[in-house]
Protein backbone atom coordinates (compact mmCIF):
# COMPACT_ATOMS: atom_id res chain seq x y z
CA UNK A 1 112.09 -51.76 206.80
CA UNK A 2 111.08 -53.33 203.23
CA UNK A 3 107.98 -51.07 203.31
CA UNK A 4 110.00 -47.94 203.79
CA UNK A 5 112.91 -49.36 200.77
CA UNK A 6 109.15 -49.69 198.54
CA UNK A 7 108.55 -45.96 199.28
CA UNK A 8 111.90 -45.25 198.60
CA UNK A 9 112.12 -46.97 195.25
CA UNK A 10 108.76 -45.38 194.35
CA UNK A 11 110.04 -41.85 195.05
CA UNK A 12 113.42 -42.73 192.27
CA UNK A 13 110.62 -44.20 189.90
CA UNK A 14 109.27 -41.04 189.83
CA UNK A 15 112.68 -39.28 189.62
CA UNK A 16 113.81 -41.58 187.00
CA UNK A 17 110.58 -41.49 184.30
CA UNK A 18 111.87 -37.83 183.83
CA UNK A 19 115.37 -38.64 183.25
CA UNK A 20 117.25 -38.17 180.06
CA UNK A 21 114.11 -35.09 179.16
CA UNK A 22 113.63 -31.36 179.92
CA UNK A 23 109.70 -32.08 181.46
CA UNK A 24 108.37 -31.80 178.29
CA UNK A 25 105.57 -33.98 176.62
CA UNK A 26 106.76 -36.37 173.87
CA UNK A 27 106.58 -35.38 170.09
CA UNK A 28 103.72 -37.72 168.85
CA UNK A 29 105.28 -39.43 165.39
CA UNK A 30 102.72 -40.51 162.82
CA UNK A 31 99.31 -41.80 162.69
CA UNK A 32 97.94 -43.66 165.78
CA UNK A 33 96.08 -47.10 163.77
CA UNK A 34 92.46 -46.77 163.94
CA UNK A 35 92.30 -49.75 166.03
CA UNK A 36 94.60 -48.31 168.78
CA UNK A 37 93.42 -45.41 169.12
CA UNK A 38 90.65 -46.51 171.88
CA UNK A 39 94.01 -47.50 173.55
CA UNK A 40 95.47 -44.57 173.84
CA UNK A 41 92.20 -41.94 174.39
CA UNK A 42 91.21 -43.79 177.77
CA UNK A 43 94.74 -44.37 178.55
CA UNK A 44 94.18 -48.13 178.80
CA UNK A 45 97.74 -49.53 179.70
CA UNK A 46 98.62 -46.85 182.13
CA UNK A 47 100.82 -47.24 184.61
CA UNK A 48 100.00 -50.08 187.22
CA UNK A 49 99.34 -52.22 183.98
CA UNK A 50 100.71 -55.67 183.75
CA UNK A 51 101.50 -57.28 179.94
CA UNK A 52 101.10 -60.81 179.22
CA UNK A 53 101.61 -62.28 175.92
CA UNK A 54 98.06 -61.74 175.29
CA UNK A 55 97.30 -58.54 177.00
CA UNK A 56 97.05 -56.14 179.95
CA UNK A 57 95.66 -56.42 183.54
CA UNK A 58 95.10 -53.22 184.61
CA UNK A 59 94.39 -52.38 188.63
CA UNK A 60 92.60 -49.33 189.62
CA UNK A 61 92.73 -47.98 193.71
CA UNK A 62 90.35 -45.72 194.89
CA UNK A 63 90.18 -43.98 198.00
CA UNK A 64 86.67 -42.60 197.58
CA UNK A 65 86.06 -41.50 201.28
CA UNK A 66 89.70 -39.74 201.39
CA UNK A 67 90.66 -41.49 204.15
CA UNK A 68 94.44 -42.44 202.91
CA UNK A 69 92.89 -46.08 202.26
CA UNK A 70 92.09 -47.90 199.41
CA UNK A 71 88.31 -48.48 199.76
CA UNK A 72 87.84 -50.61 196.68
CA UNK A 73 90.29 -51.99 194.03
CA UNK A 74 88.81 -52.13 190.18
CA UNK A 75 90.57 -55.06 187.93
CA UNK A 76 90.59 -54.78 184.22
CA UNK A 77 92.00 -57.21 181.78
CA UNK A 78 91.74 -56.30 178.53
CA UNK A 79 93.09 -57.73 175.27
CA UNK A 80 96.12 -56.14 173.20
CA UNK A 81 93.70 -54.02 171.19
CA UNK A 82 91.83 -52.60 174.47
CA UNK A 83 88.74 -55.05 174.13
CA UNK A 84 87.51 -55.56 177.43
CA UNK A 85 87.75 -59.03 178.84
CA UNK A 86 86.87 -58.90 182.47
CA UNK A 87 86.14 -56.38 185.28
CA UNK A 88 86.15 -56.95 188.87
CA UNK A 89 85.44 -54.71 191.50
CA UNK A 90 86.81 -55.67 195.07
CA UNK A 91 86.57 -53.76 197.99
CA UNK A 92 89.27 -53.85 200.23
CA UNK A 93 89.90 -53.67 204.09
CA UNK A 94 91.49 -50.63 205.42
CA UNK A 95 94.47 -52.82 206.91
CA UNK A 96 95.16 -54.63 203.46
CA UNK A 97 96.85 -53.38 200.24
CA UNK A 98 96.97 -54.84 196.85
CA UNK A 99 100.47 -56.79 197.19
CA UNK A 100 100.72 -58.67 193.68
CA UNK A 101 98.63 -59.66 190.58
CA UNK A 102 99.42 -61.89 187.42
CA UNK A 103 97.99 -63.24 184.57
CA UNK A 104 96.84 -67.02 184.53
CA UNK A 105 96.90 -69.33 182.23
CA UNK A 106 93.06 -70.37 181.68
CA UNK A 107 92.90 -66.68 180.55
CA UNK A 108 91.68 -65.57 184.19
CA UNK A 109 93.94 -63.40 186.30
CA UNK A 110 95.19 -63.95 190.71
CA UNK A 111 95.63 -60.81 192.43
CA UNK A 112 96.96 -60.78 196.50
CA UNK A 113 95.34 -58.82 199.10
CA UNK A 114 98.12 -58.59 201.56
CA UNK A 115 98.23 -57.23 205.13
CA UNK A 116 99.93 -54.30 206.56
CA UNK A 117 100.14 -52.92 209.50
CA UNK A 118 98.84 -49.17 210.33
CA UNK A 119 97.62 -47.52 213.32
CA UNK A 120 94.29 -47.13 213.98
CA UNK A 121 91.95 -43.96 214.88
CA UNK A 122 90.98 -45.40 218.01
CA UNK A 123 94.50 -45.91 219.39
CA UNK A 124 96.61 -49.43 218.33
CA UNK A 125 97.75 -51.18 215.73
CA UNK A 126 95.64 -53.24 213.20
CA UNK A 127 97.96 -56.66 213.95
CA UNK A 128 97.46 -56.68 217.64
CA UNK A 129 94.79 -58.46 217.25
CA UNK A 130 95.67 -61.01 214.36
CA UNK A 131 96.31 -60.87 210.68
CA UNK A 132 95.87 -62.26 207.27
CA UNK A 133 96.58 -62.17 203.43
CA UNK A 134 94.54 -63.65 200.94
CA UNK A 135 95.11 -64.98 197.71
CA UNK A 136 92.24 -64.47 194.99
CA UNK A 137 91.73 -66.05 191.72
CA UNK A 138 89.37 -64.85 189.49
CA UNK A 139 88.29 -66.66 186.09
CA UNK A 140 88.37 -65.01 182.56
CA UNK A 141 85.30 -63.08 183.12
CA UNK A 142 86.33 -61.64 186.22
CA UNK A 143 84.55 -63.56 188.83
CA UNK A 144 85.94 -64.99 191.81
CA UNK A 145 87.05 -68.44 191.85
CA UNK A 146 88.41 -69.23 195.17
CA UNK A 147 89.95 -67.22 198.09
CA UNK A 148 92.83 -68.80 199.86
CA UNK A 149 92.88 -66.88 203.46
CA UNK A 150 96.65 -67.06 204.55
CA UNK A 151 96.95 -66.91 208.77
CA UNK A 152 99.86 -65.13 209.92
CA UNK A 153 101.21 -63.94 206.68
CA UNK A 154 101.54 -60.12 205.80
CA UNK A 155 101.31 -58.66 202.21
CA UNK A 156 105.70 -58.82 202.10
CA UNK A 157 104.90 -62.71 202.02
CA UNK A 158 103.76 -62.55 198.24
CA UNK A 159 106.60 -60.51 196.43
CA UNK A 160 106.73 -62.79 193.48
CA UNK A 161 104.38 -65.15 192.20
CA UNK A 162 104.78 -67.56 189.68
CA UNK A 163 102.63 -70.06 188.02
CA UNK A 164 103.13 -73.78 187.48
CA UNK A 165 102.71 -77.32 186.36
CA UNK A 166 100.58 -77.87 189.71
CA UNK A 167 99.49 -74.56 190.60
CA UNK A 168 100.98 -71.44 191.76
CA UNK A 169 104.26 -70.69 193.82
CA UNK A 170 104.82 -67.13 196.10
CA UNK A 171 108.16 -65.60 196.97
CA UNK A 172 108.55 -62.99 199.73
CA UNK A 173 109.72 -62.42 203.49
CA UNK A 174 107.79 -63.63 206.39
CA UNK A 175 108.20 -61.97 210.06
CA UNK A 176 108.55 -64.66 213.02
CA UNK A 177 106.97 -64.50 216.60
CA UNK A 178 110.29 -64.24 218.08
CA UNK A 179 111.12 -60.92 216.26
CA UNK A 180 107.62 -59.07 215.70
CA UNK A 181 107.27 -55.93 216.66
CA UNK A 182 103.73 -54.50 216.80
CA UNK A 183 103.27 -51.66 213.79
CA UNK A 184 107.13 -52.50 212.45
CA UNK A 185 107.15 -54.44 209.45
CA UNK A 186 110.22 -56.44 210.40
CA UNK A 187 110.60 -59.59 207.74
CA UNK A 188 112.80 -62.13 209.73
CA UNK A 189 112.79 -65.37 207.37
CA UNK A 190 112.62 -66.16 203.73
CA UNK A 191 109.23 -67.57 202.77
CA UNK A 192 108.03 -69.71 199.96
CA UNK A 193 104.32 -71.42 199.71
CA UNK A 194 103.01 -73.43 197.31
CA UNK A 195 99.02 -72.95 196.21
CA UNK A 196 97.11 -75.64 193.68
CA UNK A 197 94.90 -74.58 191.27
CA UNK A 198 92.11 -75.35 193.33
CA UNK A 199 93.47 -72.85 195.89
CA UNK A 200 95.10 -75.10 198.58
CA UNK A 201 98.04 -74.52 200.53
CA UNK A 202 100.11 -77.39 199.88
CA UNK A 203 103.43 -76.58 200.55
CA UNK A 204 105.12 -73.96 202.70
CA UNK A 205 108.97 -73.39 203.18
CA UNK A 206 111.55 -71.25 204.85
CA UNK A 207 115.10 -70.59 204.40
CA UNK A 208 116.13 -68.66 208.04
CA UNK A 209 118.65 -67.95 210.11
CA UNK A 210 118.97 -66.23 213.58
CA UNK A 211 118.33 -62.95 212.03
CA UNK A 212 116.86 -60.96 209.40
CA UNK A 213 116.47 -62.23 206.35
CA UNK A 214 114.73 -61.09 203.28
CA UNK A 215 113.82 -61.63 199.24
CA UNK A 216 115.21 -58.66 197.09
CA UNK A 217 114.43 -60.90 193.47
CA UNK A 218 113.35 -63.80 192.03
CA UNK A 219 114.15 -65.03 188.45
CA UNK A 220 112.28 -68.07 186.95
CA UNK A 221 114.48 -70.76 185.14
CA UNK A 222 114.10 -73.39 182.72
CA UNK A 223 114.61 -76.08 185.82
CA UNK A 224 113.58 -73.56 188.59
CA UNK A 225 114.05 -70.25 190.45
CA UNK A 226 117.15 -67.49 191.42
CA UNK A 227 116.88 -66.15 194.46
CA UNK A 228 118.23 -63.22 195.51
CA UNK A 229 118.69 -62.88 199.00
CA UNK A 230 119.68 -60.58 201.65
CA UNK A 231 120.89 -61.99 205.09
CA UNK A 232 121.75 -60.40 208.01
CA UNK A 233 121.80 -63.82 209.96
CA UNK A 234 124.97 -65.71 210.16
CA UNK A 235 123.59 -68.98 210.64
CA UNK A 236 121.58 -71.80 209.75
CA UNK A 237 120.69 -71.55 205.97
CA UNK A 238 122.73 -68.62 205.87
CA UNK A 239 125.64 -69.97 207.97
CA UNK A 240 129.04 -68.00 206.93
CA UNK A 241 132.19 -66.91 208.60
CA UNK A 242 132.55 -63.23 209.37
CA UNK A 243 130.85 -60.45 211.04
CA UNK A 244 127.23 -61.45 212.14
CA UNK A 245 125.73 -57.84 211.98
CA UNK A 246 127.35 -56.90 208.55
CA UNK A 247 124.44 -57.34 205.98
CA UNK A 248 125.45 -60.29 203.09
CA UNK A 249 123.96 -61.08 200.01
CA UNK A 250 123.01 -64.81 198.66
CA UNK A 251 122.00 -66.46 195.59
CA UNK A 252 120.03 -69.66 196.15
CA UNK A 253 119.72 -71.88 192.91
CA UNK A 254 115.98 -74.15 193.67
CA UNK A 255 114.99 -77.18 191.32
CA UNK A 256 111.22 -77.46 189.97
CA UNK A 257 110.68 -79.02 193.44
CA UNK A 258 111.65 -75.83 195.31
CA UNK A 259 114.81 -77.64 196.91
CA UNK A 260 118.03 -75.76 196.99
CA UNK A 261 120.44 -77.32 194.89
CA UNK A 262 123.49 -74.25 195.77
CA UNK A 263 123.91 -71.50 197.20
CA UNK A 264 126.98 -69.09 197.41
CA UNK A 265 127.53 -65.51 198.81
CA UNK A 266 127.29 -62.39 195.95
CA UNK A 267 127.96 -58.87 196.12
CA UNK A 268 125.13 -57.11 195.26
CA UNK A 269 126.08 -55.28 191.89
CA UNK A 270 126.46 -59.46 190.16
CA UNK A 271 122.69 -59.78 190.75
CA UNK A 272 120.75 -56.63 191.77
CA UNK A 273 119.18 -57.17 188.59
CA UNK A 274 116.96 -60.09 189.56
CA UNK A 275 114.83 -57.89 191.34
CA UNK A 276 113.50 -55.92 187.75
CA UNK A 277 109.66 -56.13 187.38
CA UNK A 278 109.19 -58.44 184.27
CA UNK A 279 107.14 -55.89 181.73
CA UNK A 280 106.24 -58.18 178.60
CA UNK A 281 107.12 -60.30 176.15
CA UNK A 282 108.69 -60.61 172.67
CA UNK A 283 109.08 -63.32 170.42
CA UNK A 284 107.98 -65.43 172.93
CA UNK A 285 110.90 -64.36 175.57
CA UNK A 286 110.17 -62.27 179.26
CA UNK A 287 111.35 -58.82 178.79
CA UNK A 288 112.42 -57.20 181.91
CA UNK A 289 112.71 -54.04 183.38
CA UNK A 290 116.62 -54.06 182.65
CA UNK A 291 116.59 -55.09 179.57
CA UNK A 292 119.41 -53.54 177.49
CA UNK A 293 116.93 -52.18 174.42
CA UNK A 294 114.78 -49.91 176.74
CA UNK A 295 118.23 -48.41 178.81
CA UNK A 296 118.04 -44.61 178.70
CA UNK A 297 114.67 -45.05 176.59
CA UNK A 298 113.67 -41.05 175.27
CA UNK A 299 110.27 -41.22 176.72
CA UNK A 300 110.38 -42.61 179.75
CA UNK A 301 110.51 -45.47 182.21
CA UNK A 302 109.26 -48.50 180.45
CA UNK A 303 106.19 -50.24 182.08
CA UNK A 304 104.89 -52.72 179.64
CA UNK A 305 106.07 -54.70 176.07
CA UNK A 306 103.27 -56.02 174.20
CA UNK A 307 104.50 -58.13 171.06
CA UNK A 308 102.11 -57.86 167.86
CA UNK A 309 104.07 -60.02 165.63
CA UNK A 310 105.37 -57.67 163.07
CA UNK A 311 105.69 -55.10 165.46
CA UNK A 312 105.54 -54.24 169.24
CA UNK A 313 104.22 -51.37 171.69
CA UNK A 314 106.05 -50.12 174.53
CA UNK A 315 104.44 -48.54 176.67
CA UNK A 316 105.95 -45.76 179.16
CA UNK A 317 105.65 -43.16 182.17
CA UNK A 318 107.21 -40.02 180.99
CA UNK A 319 107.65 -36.59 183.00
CA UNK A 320 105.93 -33.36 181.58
CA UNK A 321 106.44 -30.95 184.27
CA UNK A 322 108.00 -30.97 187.97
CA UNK A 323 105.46 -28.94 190.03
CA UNK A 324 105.23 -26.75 193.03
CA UNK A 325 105.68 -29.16 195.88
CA UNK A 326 102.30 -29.96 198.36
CA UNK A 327 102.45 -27.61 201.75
CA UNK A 328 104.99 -30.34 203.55
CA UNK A 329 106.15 -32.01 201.66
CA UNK A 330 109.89 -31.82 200.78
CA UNK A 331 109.91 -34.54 197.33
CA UNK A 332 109.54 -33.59 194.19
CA UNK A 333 106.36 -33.81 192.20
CA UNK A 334 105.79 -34.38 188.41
CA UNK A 335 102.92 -34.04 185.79
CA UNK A 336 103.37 -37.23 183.78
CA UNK A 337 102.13 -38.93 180.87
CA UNK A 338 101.52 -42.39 179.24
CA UNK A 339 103.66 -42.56 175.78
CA UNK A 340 102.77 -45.27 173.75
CA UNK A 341 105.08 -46.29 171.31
CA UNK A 342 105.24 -48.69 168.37
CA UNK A 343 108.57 -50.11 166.57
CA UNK A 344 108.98 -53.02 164.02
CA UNK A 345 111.41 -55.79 164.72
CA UNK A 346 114.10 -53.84 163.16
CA UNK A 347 113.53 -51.30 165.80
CA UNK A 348 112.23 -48.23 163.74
CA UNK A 349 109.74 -46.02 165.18
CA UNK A 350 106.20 -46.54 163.61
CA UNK A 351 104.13 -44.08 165.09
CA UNK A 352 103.86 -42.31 169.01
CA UNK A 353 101.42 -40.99 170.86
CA UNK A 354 100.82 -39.57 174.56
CA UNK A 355 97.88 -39.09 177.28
CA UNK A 356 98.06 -37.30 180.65
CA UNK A 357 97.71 -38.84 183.67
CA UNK A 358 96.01 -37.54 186.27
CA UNK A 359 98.03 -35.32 188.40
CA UNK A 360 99.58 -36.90 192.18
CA UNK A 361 97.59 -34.48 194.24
């Protein structure tokens, strides 16, 4: 059910990073500096880029044997002027998808190879016979540090992850014996676990009711974490009066320590917005996908903020063309290109500049 909501957001993304143009490319403006322009000739913060305060991890699939499965994932973190930093090449099981990466703090990145369920060539589904995520850190040149192998969890386990005073937290929705269904992603409880630095699990918790229950965001706080939850259940953490099979939505307040200090019913319009990707930083401060300055942006959906003191580069995913759809298939398809953007503080354009992306298919 969450997998098919992913592929449903996914299909708007691409609807949206044509919105407000005609499918046109962007106007450059200016000069591209000299020491950007290696940037924006190899295209280095593409999409599926992640911005830190310090740079971009970048995450590369390949499906070399065109199978419809990623058969190795490339990581690339590079610094805000494109120097390369580290490079990591992971090959990846056929079952397993690249769930979640982020930047750590001893300059090294964490990445998790989650689980999902698919059926096989030779009949079945890959979780009849078990299944696992795991959690990889890798130091700041790219090699592997640890890999924490999580029994029993699937990829929709590690949403949102965080990192600590003691190590690392995950967010995400965990399915339960009593309501798995073989090849039906079917998250039942809301799932939290705790990782040290050293890559140990040290501490796992639920919040879980009767029915299905589910993360749709997760904000970090000053003194700990928003949830935003959806709960079909009725009961135990999600006790309430009313009808049981009518879907509710809950914010969860949790201290440092991960306990729930309140909770109270929501509609979902008061906090939909806790489930925007964060895409950078400026003057110090998360931006997020929502954030007011980048609403009905002219080139794009916004993907990344990188803050350069004086001035910052936002980087976008911008619809050139919509194109003839693939035999089948009843979406629609779009040429699109990475705009990259510089403004100073005041907000005045400095300079912009555009590369194709390859094209969907």
């Amino acid at each position: 059910m969450k997998r098919a909501l992913a592929l449903l957001l996914a299909a708007l993304f691409v609807l949206l990073i044509g919105c407000g143009s005609e499918y046109r490319p962007v106007k450059p403006v200016g000069a591209v500096p000299e020491e950007f322009v290696p940037i924006v000739e190899n295209n280095l913060f593409c999409s599926y880029s992640l911005a830190s305060p310090n740079g971009i991890l970048r995450s590369v699939q390949t499906d070399a044997d065109g199978e419809g499965h990623t058969d190795t994932i490339d990581f690339f973190k590079y610094d805000k002027y494109g120097t390369e930093l580290a490079h990591l090449r992971y090959t990846d099981a056929d079952s397993h998808h690249l769930t979640l990466k982020m930047h750590t703090s001893d300059g090294g990145f964490l990445f998790v190879d989650g689980f999902y369920a698919y059926a096989r060539k030779e009949g079945g589904w890959s979780d009849e016979a078990g299944y696992s995520s795991d959690i990889v850190k890798c130091d700041s040149s790219g090699h592997i540090e640890w890999t924490l192998t999580m029994q029993d969890c699937e990829g929709e386990c590690f949403q949102y992850g965080f990192e600590t005073e003691t190590g690392y937290v995950f967010f995400g929705s965990k399915e339960t014996p009593e309501t798995k269904v073989t090849g039906v992603v079917s998250p039942a409880d809301v799932f939290i676990q705790q990782v040290s630095f050293s890559g140990e699990a040290t501490k796992t918790l639920l919040f879980a009711g009767s029915d299905y229950d589910s993360v749709w965001g997760v904000r970090p706080q000053s003194d700990g974490y928003l949830l935003f939850l959806r709960s079909q259940s009725s009961d135990g953490d999600f006790a309430r009066d009313g009808d049981a099979y009518t879907a509710a939505y809950w914010l969860f307040r949790l201290n440092e320590d991960l306990e729930c200090v309140s909770k109270e019913m929501c509609l979902y319009e008061e906090y939909q917005t806790l489930a925007c990707d964060r895409i950078g930083y400026l003057d110090g401060a998360a931006v997020y996908s929502d954030d007011e300055r980048f609403q009905n942006y002219d080139a794009g959906s916004v993907t990344a903020v990188l803050d350069y003191g004086a001035f910052y580069l936002v980087v976008s995913q911008h619809a050139t063309e919509e194109l003839v759809p693939p035999y089948g298939s009843s979406r629609r398809w779009f040429a699109t290109e990475t705009v990259y953007t510089a403004f100073d503080k005041s907000g005045d354009l400095l300079w912009r500049a555009a590369t194709d992306n390859p094209l969907p298919y």
